[in-house]
Protein backbone atom coordinates (compact mmCIF):
# COMPACT_ATOMS: atom_id res chain seq x y z
CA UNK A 1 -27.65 167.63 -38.77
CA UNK A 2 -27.24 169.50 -35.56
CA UNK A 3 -24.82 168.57 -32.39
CA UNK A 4 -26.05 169.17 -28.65
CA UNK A 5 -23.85 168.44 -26.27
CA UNK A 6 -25.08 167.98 -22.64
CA UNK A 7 -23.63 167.63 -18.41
CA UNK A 8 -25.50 164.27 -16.87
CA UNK A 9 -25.08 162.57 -14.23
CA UNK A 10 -23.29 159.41 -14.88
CA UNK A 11 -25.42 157.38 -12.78
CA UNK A 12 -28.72 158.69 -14.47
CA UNK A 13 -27.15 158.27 -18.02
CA UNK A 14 -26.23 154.49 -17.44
CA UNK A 15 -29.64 154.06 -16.09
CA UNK A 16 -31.40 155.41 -18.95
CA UNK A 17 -29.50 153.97 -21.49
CA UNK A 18 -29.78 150.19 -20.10
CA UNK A 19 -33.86 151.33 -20.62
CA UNK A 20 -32.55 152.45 -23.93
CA UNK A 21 -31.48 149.41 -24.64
CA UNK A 22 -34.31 146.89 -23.48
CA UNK A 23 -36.47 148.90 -25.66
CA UNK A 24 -33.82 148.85 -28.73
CA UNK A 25 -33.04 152.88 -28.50
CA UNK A 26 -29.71 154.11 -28.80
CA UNK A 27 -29.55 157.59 -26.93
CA UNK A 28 -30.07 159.54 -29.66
CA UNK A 29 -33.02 158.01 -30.70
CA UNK A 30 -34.50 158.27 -27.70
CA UNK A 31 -33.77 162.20 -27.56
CA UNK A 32 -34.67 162.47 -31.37
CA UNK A 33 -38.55 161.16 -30.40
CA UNK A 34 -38.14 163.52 -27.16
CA UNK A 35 -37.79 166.07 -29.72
CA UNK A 36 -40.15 164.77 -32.03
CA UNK A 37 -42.84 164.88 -29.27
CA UNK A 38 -41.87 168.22 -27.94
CA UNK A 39 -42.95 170.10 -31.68
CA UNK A 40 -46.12 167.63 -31.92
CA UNK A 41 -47.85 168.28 -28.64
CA UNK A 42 -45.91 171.79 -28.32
CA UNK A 43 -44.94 170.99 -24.75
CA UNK A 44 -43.01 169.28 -22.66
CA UNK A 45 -44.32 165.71 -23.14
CA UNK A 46 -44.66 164.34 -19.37
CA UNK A 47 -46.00 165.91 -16.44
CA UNK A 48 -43.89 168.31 -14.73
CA UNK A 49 -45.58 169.40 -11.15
CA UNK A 50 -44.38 169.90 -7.87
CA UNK A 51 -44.66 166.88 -5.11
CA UNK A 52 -47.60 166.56 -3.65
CA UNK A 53 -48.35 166.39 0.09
CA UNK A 54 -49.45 163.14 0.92
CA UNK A 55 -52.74 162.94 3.19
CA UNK A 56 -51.13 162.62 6.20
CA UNK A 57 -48.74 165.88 5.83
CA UNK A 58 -51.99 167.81 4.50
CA UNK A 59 -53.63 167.13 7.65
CA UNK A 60 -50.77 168.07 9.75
CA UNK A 61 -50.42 171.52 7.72
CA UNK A 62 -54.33 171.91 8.22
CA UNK A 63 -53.63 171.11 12.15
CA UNK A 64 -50.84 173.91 12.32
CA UNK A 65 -53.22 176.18 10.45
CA UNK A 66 -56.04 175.86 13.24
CA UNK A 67 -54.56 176.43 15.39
CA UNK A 68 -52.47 179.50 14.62
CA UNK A 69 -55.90 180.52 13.60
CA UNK A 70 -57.13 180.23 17.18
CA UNK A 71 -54.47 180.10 19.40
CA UNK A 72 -56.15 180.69 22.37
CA UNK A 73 -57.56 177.24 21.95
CA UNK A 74 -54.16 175.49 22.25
CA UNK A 75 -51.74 175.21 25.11
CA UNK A 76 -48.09 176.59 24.23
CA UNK A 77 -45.05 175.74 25.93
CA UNK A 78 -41.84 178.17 25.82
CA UNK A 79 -39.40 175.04 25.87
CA UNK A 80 -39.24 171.26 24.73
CA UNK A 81 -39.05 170.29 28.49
CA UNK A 82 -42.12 171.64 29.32
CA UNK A 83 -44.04 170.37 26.63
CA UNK A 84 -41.95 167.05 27.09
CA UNK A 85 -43.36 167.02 31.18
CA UNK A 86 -46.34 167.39 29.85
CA UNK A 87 -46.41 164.75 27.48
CA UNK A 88 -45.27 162.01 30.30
CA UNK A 89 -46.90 162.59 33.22
């Protein structure tokens, strides 16, 4: 039998344990079957991406996008008073 010692967060280790527990896993059974299902599927086994935008942010970043594409289709301002004037007439 092997050792591995390993840094957590205490917070994140109490929280995982007490879902340990309910599901009547001591830690290192539930990093044994972590193992177990890292050399069956030969991966990590739980989707690892980067957050998504949401729909709201994608249409902002396609906004910005058109118009630095065509800026001569967009008023500019050179401060945030300006653009705040025009805002509130």
């Amino acid at each position: 039998m092997a050792n591995i010692n390993i840094r957590i967060d205490n917070d994140i280790k109490a929280k995982a344990e007490e879902v340990f527990s309910k599901l009547g896993l001591t830690p290192t059974t539930a990093i044994n079957l972590f193992y177990h299902q890292v050399i069956r599927t030969r991966s990590i086994p739980f989707e690892l991406k980067l957050d998504i935008p949401n729909d709201k942010t994608l249409m902002a970043i396609k906004e910005v996008e058109e118009m630095e594409s065509n800026p001569h289709e967009y008023k500019g301002y050179s401060n945030v008073d300006d653009l705040m004037d025009d805002c509130n007439p």
